[in-house]
N, C-alpha and C. Protein backbone atom coordinates (compact mmCIF):
# COMPACT_ATOMS: atom_id res chain seq x y z
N UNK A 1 121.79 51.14 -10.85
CA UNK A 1 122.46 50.95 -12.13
C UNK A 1 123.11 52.24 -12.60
N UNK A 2 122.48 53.79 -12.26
CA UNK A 2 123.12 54.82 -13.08
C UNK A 2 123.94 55.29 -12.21
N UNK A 3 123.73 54.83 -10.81
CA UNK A 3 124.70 54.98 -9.70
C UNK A 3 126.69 54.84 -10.11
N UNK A 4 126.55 53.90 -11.29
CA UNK A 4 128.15 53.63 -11.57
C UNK A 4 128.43 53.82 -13.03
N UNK A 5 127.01 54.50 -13.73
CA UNK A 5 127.46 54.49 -15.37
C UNK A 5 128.61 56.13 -14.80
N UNK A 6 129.34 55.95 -16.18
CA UNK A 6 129.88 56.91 -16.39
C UNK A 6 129.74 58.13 -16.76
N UNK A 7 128.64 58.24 -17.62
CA UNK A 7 127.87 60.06 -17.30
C UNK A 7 127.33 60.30 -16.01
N UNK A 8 127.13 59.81 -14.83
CA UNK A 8 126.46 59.89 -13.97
C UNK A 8 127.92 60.16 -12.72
N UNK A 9 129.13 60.03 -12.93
CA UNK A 9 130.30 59.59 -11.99
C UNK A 9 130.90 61.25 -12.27
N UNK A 10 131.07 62.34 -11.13
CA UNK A 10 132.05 63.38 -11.50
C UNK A 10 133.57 63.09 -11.75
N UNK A 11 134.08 63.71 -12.57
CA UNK A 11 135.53 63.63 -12.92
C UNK A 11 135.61 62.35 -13.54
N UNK A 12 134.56 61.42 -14.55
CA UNK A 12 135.44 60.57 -15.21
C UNK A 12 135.57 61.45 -16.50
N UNK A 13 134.96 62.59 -17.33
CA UNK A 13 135.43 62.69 -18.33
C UNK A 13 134.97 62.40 -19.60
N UNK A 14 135.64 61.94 -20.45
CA UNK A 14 135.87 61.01 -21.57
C UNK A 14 136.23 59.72 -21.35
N UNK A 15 136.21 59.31 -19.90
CA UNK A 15 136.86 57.24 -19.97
C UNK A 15 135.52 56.78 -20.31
N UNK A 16 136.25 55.82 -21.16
CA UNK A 16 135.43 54.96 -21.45
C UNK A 16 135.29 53.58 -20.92
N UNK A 17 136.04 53.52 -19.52
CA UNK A 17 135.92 52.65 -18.69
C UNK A 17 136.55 50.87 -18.95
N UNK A 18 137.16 51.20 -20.10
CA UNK A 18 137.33 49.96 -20.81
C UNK A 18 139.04 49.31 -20.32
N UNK A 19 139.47 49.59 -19.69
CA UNK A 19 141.03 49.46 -19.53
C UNK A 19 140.81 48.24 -19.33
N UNK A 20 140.69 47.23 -18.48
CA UNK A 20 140.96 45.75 -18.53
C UNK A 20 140.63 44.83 -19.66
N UNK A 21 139.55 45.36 -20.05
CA UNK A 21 139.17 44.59 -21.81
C UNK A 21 140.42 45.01 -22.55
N UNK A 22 140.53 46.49 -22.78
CA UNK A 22 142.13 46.15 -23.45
C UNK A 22 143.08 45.32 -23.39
N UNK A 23 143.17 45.80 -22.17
CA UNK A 23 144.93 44.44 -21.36
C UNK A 23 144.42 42.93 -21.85
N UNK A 24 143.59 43.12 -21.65
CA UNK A 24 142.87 41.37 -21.65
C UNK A 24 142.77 40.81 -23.29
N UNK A 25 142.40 41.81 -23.80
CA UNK A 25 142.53 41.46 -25.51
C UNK A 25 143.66 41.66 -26.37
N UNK A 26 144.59 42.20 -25.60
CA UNK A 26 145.92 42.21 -26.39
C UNK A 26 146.71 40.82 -25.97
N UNK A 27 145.90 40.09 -25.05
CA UNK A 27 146.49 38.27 -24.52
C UNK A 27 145.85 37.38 -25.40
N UNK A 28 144.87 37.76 -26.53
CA UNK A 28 144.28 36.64 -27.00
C UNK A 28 145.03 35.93 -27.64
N UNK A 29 146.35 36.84 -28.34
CA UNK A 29 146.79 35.79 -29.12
C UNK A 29 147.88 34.85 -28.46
N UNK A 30 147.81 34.43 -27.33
CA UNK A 30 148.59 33.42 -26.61
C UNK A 30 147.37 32.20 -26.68
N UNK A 31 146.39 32.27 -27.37
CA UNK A 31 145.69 31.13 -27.07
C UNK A 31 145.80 30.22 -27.92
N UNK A 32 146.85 30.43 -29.28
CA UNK A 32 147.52 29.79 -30.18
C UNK A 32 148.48 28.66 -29.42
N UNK A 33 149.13 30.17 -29.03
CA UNK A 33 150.47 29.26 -28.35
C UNK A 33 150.53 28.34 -27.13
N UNK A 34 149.58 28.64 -26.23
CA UNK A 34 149.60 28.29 -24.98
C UNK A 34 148.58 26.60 -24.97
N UNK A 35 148.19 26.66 -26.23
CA UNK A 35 146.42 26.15 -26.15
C UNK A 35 147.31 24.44 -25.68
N UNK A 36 148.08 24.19 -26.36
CA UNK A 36 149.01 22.29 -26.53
C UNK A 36 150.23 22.65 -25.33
N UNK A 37 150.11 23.79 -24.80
CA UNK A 37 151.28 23.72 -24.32
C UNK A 37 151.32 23.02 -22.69
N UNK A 38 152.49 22.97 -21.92
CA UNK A 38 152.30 22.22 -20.57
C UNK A 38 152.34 23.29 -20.05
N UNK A 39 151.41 23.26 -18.51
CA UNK A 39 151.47 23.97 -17.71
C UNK A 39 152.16 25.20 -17.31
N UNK A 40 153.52 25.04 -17.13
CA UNK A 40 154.50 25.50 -16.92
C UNK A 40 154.95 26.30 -18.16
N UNK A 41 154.60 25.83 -19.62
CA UNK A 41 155.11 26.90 -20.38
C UNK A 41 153.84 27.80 -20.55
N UNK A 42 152.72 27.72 -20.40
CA UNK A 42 151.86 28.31 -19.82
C UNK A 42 151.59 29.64 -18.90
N UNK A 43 152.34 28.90 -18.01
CA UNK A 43 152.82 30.46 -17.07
C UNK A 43 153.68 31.35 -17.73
N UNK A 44 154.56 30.63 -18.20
CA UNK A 44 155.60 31.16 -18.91
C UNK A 44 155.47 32.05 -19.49
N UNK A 45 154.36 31.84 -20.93
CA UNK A 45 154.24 32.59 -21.84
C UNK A 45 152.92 33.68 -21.32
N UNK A 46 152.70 33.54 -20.16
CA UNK A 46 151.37 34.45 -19.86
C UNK A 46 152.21 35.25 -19.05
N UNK A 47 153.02 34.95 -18.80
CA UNK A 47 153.86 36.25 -17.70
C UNK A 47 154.60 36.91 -18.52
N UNK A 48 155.25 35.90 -19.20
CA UNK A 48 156.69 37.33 -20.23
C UNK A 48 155.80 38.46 -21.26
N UNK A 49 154.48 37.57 -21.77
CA UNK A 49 153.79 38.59 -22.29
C UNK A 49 153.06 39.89 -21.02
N UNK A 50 152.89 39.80 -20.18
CA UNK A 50 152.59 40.59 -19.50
C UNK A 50 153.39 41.79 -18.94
N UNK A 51 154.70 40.92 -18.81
CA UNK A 51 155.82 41.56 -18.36
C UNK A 51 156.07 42.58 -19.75
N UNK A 52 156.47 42.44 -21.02
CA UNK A 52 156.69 43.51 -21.94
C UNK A 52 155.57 44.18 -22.16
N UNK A 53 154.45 43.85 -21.74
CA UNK A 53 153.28 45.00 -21.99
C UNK A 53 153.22 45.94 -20.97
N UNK A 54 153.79 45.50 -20.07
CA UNK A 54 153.92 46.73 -19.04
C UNK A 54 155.18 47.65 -19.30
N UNK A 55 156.13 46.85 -19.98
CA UNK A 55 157.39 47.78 -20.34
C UNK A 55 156.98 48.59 -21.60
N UNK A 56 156.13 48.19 -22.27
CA UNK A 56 156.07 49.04 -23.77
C UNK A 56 155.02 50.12 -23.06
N UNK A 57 154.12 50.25 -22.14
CA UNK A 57 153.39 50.93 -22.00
C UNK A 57 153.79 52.22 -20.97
N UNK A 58 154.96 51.53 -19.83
CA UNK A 58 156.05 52.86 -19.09
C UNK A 58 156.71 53.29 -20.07
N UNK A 59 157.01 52.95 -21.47
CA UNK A 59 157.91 53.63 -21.85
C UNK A 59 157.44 54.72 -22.79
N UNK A 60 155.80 54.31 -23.19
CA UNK A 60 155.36 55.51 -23.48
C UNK A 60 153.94 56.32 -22.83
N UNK A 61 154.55 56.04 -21.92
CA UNK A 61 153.75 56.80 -20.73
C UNK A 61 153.57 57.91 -20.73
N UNK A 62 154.47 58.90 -21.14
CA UNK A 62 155.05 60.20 -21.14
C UNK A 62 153.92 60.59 -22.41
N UNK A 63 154.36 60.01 -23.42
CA UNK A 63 154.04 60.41 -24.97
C UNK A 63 152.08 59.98 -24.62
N UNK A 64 151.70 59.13 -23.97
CA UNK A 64 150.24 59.07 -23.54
C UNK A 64 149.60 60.50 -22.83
N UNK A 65 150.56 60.70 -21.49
CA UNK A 65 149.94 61.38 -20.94
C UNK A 65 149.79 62.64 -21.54
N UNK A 66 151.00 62.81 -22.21
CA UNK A 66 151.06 64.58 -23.14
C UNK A 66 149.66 64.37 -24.24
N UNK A 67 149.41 63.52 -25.18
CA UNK A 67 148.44 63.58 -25.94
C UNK A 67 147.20 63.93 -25.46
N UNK A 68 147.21 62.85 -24.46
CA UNK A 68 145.64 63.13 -23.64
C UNK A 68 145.31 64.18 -22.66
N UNK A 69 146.77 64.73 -22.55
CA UNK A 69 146.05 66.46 -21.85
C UNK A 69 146.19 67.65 -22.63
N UNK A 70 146.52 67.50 -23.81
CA UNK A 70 146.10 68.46 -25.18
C UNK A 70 144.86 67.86 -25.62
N UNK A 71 144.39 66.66 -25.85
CA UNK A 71 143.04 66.08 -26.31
C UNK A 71 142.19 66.98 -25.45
N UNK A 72 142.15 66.87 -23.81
CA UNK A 72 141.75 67.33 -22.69
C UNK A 72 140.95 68.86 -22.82
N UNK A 73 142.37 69.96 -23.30
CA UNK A 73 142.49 70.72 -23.17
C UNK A 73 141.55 71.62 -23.87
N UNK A 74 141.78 70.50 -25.53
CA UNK A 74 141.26 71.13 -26.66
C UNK A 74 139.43 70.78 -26.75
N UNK A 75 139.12 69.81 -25.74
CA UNK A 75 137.42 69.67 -25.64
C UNK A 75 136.78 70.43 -24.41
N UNK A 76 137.87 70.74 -23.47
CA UNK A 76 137.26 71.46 -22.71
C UNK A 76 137.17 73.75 -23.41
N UNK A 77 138.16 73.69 -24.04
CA UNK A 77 137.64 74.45 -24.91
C UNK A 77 136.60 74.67 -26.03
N UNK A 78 136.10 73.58 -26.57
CA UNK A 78 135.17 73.69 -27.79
C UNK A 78 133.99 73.28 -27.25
N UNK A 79 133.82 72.38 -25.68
CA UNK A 79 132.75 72.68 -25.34
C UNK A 79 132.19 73.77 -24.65
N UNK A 80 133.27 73.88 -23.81
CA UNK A 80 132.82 75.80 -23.28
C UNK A 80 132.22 76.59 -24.42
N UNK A 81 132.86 76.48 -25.14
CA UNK A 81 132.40 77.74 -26.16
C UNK A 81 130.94 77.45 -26.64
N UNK A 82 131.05 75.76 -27.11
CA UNK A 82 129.47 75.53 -27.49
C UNK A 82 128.62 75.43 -26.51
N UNK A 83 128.77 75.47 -25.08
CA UNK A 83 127.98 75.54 -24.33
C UNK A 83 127.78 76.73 -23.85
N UNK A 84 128.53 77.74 -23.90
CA UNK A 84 128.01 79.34 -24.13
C UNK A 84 127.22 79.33 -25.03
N UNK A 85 126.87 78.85 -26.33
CA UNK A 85 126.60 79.14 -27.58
C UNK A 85 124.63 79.03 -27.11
N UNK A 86 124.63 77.28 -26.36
CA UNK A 86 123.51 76.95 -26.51
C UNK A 86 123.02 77.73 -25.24
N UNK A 87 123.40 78.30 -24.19
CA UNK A 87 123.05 78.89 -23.26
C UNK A 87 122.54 80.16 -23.56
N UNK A 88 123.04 80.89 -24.45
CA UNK A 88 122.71 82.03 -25.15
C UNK A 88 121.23 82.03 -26.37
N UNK A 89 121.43 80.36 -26.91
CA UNK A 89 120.33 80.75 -27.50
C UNK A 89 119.05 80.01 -26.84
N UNK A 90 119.72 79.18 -25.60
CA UNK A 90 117.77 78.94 -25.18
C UNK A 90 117.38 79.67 -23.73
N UNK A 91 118.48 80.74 -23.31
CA UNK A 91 118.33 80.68 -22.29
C UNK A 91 118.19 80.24 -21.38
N UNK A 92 119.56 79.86 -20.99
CA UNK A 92 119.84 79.05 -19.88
C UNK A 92 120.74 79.45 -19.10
N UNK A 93 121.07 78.67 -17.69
CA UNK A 93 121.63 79.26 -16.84
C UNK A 93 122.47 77.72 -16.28
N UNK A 94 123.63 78.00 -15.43
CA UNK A 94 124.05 76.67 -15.07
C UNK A 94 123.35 75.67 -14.09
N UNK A 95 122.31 76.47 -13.40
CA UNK A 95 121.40 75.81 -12.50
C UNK A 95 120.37 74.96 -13.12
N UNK A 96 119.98 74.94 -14.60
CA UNK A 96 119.14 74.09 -15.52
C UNK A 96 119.71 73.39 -15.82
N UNK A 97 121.44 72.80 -15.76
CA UNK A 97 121.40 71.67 -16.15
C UNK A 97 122.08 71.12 -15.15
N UNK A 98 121.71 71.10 -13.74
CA UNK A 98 122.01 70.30 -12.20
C UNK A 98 120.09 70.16 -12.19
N UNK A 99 118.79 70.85 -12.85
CA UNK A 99 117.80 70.43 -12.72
C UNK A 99 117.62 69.05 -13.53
N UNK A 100 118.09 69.20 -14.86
CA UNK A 100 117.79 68.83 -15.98
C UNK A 100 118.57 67.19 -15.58
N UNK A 101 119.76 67.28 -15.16
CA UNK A 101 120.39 65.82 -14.25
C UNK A 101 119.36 65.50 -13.61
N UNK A 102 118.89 66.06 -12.57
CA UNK A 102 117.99 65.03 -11.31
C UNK A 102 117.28 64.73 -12.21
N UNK A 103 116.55 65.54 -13.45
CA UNK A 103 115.00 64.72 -13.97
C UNK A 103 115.80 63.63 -14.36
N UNK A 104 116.45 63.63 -15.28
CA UNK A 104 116.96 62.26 -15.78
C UNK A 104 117.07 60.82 -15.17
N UNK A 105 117.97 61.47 -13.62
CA UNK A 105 118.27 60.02 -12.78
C UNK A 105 116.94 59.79 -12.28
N UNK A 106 115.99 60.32 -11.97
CA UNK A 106 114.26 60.11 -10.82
C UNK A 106 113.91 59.69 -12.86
N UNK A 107 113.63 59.93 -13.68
CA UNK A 107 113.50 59.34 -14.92
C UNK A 107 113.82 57.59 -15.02
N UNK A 108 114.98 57.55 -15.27
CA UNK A 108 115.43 56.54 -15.00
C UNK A 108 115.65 55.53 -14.12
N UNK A 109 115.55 55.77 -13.13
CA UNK A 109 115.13 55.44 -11.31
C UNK A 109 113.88 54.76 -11.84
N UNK A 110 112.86 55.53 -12.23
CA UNK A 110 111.56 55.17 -12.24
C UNK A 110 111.07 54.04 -13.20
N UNK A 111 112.14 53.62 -13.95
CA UNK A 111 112.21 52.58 -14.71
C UNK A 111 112.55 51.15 -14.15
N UNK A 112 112.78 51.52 -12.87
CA UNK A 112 113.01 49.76 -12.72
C UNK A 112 111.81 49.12 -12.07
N UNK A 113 110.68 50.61 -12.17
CA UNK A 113 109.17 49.70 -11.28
C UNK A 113 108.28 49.77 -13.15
N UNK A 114 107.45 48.07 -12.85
CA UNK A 114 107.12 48.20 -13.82
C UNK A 114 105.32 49.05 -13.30
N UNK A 115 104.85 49.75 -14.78
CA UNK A 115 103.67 49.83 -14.84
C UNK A 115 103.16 49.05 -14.35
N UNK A 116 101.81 49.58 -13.11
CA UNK A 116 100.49 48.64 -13.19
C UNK A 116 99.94 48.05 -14.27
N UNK A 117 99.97 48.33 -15.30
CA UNK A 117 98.96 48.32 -16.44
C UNK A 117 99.71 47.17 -16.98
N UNK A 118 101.29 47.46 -17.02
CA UNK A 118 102.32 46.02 -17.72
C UNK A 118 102.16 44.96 -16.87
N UNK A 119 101.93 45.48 -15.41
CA UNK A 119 101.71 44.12 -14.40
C UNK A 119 100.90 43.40 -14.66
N UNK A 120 99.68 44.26 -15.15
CA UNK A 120 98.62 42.72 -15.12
C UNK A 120 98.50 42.10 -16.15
N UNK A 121 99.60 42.91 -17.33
CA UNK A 121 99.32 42.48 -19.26
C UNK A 121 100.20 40.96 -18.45
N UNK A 122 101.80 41.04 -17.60
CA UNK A 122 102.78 40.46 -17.72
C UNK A 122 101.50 39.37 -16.85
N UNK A 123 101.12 39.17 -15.41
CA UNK A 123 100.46 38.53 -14.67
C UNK A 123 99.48 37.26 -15.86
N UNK A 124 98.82 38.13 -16.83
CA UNK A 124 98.48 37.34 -17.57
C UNK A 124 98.42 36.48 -18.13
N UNK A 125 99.80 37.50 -19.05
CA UNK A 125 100.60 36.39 -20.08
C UNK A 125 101.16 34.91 -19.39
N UNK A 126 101.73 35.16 -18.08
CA UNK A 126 101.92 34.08 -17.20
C UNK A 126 101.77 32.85 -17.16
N UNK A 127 100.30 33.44 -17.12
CA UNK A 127 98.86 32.76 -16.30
C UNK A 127 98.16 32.04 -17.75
N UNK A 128 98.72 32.37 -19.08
CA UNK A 128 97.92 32.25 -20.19
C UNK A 128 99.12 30.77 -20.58
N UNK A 129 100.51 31.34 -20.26
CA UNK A 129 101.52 30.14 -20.44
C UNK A 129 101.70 29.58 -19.76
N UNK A 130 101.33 29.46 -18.22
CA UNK A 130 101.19 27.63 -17.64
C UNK A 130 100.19 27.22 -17.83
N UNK A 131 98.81 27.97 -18.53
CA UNK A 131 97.88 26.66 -18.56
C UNK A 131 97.79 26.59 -20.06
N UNK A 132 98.96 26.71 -21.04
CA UNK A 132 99.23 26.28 -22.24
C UNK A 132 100.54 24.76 -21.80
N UNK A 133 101.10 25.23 -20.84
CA UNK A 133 102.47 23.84 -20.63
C UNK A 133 101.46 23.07 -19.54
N UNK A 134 100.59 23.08 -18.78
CA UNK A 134 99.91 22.23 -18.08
C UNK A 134 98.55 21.11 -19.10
N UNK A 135 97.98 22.37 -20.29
CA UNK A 135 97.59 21.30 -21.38
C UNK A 135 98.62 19.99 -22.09
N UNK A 136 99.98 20.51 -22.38
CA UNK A 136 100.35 20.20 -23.07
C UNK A 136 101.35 18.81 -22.62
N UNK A 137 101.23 19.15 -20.97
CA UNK A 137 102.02 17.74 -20.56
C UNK A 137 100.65 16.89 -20.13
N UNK A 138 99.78 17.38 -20.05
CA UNK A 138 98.30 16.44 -19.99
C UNK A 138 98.15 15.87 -21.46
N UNK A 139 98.80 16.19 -22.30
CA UNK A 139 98.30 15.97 -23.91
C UNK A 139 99.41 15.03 -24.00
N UNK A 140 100.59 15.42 -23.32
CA UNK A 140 101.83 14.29 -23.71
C UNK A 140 101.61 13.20 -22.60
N UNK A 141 100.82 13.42 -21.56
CA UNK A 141 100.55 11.95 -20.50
C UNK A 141 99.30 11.34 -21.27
N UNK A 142 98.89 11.56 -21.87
CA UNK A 142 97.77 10.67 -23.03
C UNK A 142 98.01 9.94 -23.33
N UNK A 143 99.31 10.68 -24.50
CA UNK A 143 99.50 10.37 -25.16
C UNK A 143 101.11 8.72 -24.89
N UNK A 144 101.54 9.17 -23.63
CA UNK A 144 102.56 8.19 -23.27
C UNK A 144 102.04 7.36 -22.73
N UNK A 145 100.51 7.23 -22.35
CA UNK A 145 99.50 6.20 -21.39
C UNK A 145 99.18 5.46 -22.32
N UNK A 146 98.51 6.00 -24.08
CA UNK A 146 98.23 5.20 -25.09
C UNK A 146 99.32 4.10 -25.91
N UNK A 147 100.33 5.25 -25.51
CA UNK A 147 101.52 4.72 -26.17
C UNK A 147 102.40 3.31 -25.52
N UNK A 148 102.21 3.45 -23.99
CA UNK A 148 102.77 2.16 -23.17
C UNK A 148 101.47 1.01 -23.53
N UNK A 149 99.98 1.27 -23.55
CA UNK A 149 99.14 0.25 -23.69
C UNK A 149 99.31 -0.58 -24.94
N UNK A 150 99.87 0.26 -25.37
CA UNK A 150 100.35 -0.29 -27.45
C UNK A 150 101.41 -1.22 -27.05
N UNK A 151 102.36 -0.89 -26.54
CA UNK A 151 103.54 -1.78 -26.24
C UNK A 151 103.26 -2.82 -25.32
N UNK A 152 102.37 -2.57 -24.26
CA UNK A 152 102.30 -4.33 -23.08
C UNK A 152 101.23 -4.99 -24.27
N UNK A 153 100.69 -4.72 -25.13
CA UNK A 153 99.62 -5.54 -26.06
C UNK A 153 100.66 -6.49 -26.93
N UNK A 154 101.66 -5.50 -27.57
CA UNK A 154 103.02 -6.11 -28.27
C UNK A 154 103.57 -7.19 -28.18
N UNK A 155 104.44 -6.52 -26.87
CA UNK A 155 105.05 -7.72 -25.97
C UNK A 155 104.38 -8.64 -25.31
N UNK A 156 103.15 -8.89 -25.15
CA UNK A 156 102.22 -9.71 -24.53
C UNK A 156 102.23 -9.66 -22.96
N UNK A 157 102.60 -8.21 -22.27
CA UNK A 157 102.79 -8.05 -20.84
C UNK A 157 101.24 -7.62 -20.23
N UNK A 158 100.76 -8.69 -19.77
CA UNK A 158 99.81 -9.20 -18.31
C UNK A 158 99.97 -8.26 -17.52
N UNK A 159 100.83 -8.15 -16.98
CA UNK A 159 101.25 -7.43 -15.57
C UNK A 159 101.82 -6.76 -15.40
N UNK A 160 101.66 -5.66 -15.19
CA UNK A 160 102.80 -3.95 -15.08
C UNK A 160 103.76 -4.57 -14.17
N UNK A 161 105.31 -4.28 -14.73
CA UNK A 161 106.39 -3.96 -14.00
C UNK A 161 106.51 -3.68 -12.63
N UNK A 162 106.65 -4.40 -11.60
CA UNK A 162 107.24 -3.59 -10.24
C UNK A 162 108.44 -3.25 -9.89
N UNK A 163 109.03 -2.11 -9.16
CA UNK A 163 109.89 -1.62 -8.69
C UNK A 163 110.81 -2.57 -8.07
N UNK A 164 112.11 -2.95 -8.61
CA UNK A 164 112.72 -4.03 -8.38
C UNK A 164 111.86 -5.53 -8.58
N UNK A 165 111.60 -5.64 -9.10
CA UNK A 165 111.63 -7.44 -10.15
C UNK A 165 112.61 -7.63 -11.24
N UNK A 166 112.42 -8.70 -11.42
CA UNK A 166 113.31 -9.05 -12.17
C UNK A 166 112.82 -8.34 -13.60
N UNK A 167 112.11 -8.36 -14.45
CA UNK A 167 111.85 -7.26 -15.60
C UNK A 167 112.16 -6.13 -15.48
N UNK A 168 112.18 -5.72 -14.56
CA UNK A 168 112.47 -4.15 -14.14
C UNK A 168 114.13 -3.75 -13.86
N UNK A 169 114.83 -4.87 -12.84
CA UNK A 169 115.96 -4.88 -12.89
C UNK A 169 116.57 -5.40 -13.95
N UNK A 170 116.34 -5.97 -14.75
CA UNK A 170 116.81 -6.29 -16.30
C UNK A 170 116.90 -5.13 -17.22
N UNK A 171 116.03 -4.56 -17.42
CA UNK A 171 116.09 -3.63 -18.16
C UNK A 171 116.93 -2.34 -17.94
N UNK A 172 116.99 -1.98 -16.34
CA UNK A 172 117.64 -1.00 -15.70
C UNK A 172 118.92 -1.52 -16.22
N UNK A 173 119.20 -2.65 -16.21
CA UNK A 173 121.44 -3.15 -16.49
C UNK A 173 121.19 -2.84 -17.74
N UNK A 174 119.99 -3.28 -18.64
CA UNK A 174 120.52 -3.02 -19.94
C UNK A 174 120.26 -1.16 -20.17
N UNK A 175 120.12 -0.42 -19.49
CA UNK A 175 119.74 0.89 -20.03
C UNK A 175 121.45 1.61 -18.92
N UNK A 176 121.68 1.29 -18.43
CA UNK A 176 122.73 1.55 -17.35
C UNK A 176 124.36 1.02 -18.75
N UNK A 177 124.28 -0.20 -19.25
CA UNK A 177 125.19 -0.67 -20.00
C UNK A 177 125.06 0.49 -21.33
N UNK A 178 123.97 0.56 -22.00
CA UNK A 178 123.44 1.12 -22.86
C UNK A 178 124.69 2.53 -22.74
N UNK A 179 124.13 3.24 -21.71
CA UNK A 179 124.59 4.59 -21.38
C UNK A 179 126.11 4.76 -21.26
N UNK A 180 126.80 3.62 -21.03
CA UNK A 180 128.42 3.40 -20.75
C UNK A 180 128.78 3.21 -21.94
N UNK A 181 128.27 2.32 -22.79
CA UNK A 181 128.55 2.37 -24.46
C UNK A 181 128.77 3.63 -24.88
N UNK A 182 127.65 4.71 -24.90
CA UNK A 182 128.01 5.69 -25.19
C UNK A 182 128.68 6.63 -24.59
N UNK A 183 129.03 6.87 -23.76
CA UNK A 183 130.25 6.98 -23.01
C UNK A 183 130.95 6.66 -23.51
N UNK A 184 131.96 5.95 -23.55
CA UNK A 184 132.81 5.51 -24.07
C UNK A 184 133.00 5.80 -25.74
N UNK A 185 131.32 5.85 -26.33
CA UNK A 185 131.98 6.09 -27.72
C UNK A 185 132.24 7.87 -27.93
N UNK A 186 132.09 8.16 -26.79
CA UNK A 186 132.59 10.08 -27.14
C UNK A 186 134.01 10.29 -26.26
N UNK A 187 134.21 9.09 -25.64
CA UNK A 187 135.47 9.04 -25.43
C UNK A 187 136.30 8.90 -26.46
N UNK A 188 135.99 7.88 -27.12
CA UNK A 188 136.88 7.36 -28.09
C UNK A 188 136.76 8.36 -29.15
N UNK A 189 135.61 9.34 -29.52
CA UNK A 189 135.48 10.71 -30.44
C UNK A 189 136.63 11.75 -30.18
N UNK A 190 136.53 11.76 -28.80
CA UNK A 190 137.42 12.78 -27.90
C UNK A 190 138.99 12.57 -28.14
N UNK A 191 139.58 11.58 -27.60
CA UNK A 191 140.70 10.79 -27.80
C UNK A 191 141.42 11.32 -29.51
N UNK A 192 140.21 11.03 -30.41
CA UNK A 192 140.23 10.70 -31.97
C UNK A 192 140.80 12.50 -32.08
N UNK A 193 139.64 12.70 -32.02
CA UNK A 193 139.73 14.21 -32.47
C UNK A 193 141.16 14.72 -31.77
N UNK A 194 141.55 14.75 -30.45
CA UNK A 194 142.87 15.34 -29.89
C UNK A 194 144.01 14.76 -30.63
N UNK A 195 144.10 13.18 -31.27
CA UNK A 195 145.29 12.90 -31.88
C UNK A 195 145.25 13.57 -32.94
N UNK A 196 144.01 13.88 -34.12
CA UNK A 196 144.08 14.92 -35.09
C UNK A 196 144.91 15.93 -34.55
N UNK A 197 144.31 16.69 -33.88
CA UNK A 197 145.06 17.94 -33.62
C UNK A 197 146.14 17.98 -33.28
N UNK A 198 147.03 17.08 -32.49
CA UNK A 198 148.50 16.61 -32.42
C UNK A 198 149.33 16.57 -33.39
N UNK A 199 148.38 15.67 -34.15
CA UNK A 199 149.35 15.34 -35.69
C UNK A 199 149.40 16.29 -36.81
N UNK A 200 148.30 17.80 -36.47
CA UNK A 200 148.60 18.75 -37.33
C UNK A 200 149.94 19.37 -36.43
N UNK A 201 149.98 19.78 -35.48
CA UNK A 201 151.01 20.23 -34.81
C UNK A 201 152.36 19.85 -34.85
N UNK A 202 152.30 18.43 -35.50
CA UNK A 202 153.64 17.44 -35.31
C UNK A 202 153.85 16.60 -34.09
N UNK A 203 153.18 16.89 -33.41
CA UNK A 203 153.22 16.56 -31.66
C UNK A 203 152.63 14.95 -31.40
N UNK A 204 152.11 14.52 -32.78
CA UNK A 204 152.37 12.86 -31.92
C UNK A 204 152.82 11.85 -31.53
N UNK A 205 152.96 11.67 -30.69
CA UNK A 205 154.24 10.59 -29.89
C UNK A 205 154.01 9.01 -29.52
């Protein structure tokens, strides 16, 4: 993991590694335009915007790069100086802080093994929450065993259901029909709701 952070990488600097989130967030607002649109104007509008963001950004390319090598210029001066400053007052040398790096990364390194001591708290906790969900589907098979005996008393059912009979295949069409009903009624939600949004647009035909 510290293998690719950016304090850990020579010569990145000050990046803050963020360049494609930029590019990428200066497109959000095509999601207005693009959102009703067809395919094709789609491309459309995702390319011409791309295309002038690359032209507004060669054209101040120049005026970028000059800022950011006076920015450059002016931190590699004020940290030199403050890093003379603190070298002077704790006594230090440049070889303490190529030590002071390795502790950090073998620091951090050493974080991705957990403690023995967390192993057996975590092993526990585990071990304490499947035999809390192994009570609790034993407490809900009770309770669905009491609950079906309530219902064949109801209905006056003699004889448990077999796998393909006719009670069994009856009920399967009606739970199979059941499920297409609703289907259909979030179709018809779906449908509903998109002509709203058409008819705020003007777009219904």
């Amino acid at each position: 993991m510290i293998d690719w952070h950016l304090v850990h990488i020579e010569g990145t600097g000050h990046a803050e590694g963020k360049g494609c989130e930029h590019i990428f967030s200066s497109s959000n607002e095509l999601a207005c335009s693009t959102c009703h649109a067809s395919p094709f104007h789609q491309h459309q509008a995702i390319k011409q915007h791309f295309s002038f963001w690359d032209e507004d950004k060669y054209a101040a390319l120049s005026t970028f790069l000059r800022n950011h090598y006076q920015k450059a210029l002016t931190a590699v001066q004020t940290l030199t100086a403050e890093l003379a400053t603190l070298k002077g007052v704790l006594n230090l040398s440049d070889t303490y802080f190529l030590h002071f790096h390795e502790q950090e990364c073998s620091y951090l390194n050493g974080l991705n093994e957990v403690p023995l001591k967390d192993q057996s708290v975590n092993q526990s906790l585990v071990k304490i929450h499947i035999d809390m969900r192994v009570d609790g589907a034993y407490s809900r098979l009770q309770n669905a065993e009491a609950m079906a005996s309530h219902l064949e008393v109801q209905l006056g059912i003699d004889k448990w259901w077999e796998v393909r009979s006719d009670h069994y295949n009856h009920f399967c069409e009606e739970g199979s029909l059941l499920n297409y009903r609703m289907a259909l009624d979030e179709l018809e939600w779906l449908v509903v709701m998109h002509l709203f949004e058409l008819s705020k647009l003007s777009l219904l035909g």
